[in-house]
PDB file of N, CA and C in Angstrom:
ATOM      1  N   UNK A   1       0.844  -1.182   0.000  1.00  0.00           N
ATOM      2  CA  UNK A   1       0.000   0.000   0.000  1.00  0.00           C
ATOM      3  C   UNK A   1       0.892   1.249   0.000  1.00  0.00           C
ATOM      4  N   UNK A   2       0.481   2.518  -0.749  1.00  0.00           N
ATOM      5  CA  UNK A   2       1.103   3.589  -0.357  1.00  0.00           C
ATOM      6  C   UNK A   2       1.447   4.497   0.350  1.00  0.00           C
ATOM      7  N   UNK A   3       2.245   5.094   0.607  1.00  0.00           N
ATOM      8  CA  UNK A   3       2.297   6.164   1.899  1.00  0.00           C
ATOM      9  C   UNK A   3       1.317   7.502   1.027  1.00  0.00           C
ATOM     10  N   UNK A   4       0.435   7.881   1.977  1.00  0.00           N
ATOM     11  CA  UNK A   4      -0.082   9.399   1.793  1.00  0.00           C
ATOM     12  C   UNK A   4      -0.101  10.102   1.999  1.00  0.00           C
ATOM     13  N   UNK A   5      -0.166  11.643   1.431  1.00  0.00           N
ATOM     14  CA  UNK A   5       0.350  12.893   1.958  1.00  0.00           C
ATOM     15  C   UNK A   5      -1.114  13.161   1.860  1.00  0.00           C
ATOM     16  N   UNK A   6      -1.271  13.794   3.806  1.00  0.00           N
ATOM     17  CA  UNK A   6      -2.355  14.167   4.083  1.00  0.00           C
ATOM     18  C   UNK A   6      -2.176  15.703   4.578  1.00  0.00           C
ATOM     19  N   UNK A   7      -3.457  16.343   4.389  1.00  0.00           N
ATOM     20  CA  UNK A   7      -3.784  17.973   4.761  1.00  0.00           C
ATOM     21  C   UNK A   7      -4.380  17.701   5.861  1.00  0.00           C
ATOM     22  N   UNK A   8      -3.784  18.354   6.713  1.00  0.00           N
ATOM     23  CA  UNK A   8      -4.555  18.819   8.299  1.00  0.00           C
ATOM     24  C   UNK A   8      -5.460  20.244   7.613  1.00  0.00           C
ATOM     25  N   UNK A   9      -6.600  19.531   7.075  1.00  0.00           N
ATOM     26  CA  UNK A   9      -7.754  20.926   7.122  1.00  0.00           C
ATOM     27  C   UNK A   9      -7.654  22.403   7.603  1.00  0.00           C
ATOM     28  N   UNK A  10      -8.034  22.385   8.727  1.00  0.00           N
ATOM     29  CA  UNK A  10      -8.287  23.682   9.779  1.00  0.00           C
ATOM     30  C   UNK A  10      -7.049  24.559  10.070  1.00  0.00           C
ATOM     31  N   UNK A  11      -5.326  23.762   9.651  1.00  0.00           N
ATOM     32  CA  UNK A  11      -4.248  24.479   9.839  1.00  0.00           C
ATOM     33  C   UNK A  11      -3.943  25.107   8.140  1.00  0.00           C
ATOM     34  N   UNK A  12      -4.663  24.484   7.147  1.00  0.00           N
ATOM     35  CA  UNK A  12      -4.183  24.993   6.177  1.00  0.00           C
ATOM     36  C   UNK A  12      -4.950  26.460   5.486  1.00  0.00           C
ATOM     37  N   UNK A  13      -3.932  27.478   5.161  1.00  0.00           N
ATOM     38  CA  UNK A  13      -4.504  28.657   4.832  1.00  0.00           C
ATOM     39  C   UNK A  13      -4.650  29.142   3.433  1.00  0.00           C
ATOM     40  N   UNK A  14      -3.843  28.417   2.732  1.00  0.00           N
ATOM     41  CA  UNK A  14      -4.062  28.247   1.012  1.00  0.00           C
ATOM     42  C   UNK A  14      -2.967  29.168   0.165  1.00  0.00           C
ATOM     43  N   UNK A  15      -1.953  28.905   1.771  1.00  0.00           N
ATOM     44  CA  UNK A  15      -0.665  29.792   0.833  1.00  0.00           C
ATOM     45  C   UNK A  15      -0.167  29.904  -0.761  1.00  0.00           C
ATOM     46  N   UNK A  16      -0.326  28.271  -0.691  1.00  0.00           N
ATOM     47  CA  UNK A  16       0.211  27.567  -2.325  1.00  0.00           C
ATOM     48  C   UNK A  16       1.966  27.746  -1.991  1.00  0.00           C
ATOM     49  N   UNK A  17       2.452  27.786  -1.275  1.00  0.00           N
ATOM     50  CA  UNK A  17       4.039  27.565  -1.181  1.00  0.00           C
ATOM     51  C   UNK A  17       4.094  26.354  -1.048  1.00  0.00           C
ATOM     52  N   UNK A  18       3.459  25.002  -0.764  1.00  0.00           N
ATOM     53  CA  UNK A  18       3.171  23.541  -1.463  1.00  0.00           C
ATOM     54  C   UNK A  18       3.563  23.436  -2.623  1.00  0.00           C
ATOM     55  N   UNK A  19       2.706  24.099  -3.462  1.00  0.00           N
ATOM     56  CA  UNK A  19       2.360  23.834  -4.424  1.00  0.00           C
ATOM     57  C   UNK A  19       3.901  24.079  -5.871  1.00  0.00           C
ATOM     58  N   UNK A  20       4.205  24.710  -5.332  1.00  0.00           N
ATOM     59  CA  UNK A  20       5.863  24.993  -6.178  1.00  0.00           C
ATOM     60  C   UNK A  20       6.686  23.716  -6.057  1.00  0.00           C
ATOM     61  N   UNK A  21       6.489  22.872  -4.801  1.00  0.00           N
ATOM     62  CA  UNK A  21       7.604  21.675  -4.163  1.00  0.00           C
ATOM     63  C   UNK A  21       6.752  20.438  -5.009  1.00  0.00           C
ATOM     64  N   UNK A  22       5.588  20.765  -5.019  1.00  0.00           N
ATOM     65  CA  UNK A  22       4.813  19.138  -5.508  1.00  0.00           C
ATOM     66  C   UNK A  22       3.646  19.198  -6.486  1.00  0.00           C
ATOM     67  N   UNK A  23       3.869  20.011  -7.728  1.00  0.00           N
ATOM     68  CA  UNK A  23       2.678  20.555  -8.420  1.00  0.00           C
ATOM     69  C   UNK A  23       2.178  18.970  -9.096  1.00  0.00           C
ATOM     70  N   UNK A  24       2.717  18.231  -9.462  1.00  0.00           N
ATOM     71  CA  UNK A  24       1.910  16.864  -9.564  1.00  0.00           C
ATOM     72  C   UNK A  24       0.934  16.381  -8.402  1.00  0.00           C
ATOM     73  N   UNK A  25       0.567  16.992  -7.290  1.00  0.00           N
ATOM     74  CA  UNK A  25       0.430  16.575  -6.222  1.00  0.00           C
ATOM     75  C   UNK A  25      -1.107  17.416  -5.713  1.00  0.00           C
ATOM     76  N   UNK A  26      -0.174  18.654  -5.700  1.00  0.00           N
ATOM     77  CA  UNK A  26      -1.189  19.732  -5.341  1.00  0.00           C
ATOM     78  C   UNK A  26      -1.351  20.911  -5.818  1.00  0.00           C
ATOM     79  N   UNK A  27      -2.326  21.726  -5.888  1.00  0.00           N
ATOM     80  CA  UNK A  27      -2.419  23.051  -6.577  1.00  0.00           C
ATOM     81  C   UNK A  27      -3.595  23.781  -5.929  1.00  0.00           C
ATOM     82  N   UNK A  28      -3.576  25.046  -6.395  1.00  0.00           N
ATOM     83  CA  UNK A  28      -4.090  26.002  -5.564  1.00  0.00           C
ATOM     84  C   UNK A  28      -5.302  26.336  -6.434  1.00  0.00           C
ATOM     85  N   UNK A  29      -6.909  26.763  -6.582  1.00  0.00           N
ATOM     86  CA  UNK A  29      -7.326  27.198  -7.346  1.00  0.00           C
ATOM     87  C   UNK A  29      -7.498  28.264  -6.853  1.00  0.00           C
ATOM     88  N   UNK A  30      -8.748  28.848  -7.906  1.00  0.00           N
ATOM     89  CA  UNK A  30      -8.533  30.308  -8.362  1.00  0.00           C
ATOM     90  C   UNK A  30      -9.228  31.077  -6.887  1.00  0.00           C
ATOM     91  N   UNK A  31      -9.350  30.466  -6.147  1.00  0.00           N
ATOM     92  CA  UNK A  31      -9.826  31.018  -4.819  1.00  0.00           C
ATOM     93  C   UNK A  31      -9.160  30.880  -3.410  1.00  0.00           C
ATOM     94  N   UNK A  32      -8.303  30.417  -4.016  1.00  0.00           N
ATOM     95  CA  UNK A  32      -6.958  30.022  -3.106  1.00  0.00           C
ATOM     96  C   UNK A  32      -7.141  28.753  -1.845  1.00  0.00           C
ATOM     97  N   UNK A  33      -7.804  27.530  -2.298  1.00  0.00           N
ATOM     98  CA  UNK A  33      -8.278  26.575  -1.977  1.00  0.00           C
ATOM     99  C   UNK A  33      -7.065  25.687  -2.516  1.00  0.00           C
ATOM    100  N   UNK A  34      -6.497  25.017  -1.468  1.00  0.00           N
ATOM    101  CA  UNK A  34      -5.571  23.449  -1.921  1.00  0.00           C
ATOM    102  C   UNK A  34      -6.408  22.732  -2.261  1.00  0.00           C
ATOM    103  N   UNK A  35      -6.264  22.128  -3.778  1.00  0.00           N
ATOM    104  CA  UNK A  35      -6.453  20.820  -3.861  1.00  0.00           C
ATOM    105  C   UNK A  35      -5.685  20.013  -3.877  1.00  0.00           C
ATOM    106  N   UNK A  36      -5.989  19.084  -3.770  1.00  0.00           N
ATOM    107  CA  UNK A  36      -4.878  17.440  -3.987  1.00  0.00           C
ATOM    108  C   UNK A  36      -5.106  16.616  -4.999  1.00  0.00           C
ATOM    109  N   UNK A  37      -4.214  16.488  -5.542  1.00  0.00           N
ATOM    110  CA  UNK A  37      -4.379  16.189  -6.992  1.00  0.00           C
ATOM    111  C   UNK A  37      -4.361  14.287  -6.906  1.00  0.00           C
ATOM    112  N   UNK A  38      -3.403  14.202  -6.094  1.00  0.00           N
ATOM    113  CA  UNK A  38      -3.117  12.827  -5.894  1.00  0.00           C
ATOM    114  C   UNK A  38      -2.904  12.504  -4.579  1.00  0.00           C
ATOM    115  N   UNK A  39      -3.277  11.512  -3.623  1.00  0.00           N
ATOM    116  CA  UNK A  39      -2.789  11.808  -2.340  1.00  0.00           C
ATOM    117  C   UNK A  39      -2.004  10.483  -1.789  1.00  0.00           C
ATOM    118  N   UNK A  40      -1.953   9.624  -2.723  1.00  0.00           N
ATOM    119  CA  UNK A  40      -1.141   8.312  -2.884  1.00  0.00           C
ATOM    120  C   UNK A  40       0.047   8.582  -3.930  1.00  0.00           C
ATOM    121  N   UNK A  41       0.858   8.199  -2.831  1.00  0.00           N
ATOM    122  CA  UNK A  41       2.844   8.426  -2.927  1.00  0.00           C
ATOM    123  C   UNK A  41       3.606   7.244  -3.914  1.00  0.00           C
ATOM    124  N   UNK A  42       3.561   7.322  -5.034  1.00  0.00           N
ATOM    125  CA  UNK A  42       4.824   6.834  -5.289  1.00  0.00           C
ATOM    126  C   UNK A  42       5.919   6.807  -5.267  1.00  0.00           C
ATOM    127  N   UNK A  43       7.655   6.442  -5.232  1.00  0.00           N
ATOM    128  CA  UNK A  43       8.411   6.259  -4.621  1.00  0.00           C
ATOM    129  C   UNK A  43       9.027   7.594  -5.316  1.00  0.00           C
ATOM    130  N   UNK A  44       8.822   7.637  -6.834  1.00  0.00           N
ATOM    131  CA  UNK A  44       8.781   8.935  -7.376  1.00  0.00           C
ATOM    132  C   UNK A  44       8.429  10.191  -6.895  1.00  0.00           C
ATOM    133  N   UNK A  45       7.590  10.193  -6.015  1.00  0.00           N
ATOM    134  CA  UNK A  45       7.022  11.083  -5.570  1.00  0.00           C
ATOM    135  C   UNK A  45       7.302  11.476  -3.945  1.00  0.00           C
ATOM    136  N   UNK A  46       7.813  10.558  -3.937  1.00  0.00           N
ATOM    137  CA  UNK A  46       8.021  10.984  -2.184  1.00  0.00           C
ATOM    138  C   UNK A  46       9.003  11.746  -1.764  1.00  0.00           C
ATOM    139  N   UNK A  47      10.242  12.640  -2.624  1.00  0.00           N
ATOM    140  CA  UNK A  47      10.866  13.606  -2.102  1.00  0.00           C
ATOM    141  C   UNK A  47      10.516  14.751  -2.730  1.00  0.00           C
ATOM    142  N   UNK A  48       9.482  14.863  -3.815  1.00  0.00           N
ATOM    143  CA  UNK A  48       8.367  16.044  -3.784  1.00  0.00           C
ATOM    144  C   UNK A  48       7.257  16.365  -2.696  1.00  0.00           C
ATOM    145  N   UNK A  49       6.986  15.020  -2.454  1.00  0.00           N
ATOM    146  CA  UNK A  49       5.957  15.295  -1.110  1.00  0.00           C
ATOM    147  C   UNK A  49       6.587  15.977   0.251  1.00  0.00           C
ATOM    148  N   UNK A  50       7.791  15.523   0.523  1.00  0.00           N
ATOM    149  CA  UNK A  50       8.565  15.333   1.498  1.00  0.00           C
ATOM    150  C   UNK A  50       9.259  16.837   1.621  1.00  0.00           C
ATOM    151  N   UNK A  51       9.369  17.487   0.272  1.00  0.00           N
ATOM    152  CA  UNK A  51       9.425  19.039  -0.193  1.00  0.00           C
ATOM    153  C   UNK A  51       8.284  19.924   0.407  1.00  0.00           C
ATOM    154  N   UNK A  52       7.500  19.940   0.143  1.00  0.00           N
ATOM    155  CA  UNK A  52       5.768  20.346   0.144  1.00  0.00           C
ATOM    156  C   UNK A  52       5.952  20.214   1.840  1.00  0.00           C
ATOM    157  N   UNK A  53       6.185  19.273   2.274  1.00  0.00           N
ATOM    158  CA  UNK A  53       5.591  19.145   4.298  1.00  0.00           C
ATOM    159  C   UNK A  53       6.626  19.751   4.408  1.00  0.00           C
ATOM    160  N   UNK A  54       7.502  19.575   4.530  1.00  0.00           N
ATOM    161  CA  UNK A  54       8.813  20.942   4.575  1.00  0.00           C
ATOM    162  C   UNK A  54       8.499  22.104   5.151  1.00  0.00           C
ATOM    163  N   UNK A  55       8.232  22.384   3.252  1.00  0.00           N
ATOM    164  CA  UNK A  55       8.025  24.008   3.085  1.00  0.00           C
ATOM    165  C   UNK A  55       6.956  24.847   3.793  1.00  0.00           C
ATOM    166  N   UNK A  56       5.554  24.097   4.211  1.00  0.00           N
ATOM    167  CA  UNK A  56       4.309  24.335   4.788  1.00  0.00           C
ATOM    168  C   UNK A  56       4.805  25.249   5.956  1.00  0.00           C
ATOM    169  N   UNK A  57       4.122  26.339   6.071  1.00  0.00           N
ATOM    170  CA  UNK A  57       4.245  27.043   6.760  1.00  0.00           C
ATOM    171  C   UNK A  57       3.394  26.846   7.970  1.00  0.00           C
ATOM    172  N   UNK A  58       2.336  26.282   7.934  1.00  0.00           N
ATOM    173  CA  UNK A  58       1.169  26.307   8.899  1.00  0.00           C
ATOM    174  C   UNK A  58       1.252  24.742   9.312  1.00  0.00           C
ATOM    175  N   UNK A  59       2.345  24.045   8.854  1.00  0.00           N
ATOM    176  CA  UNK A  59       2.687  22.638   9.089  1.00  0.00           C
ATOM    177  C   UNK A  59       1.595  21.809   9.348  1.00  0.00           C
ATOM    178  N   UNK A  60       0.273  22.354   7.898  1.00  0.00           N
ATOM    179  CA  UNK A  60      -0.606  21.153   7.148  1.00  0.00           C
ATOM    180  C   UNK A  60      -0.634  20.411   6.737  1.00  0.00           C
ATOM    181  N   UNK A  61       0.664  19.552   6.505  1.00  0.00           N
ATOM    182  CA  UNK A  61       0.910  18.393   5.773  1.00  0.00           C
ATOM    183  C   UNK A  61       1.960  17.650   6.639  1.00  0.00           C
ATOM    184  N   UNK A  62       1.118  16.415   5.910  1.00  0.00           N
ATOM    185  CA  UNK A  62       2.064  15.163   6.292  1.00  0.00           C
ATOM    186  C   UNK A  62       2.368  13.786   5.233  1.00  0.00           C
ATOM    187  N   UNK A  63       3.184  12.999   5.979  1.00  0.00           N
ATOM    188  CA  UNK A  63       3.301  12.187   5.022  1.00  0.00           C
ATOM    189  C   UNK A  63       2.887  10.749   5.771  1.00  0.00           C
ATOM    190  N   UNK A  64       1.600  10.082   5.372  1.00  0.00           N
ATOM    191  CA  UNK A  64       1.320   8.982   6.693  1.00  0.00           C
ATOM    192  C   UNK A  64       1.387   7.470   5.812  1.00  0.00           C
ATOM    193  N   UNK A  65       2.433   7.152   7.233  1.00  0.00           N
ATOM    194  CA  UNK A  65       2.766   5.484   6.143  1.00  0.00           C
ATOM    195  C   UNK A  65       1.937   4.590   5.854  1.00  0.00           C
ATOM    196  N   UNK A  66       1.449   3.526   5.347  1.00  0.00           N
ATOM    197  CA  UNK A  66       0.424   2.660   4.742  1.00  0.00           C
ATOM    198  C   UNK A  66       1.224   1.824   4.896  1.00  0.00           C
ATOM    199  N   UNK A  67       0.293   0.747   5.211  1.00  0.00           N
ATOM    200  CA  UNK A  67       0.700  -0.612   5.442  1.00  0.00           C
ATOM    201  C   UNK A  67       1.983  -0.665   6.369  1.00  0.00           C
TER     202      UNK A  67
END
């Protein structure tokens, strides 16, 4: 199973400074709402994700292991 990068809701403010580290991942629309584009990690993907929880300013993201 995959690891997933999850949004803590209520801490996130819709900076989009995510969104530069993991744009396969996540993006901002035109109202400044995160979406998640994908929220299952491929191995490809996990030091973009791992970028993105980083960078989070309001430290909304995570990366939660599976299986």
């Amino acid at each position: 199973m995959a690891d997933k990068l999850v949004v803590e809701w209520p801490l996130c403010d819709g900076n989009g400074v995510c969104t530069f580290e993991a744009p396969e991942l996540l993006e901002i629309d035109d109202d400044d709402n995160l979406i998640v584009l994908r929220d299952e990690l491929t191995e490809a993907d996990r030091p973009k994700a791992e970028a993105a929880v980083r960078v989070c300013p309001k430290h909304a993201l995570r990366i939660e292991r599976q299986g």
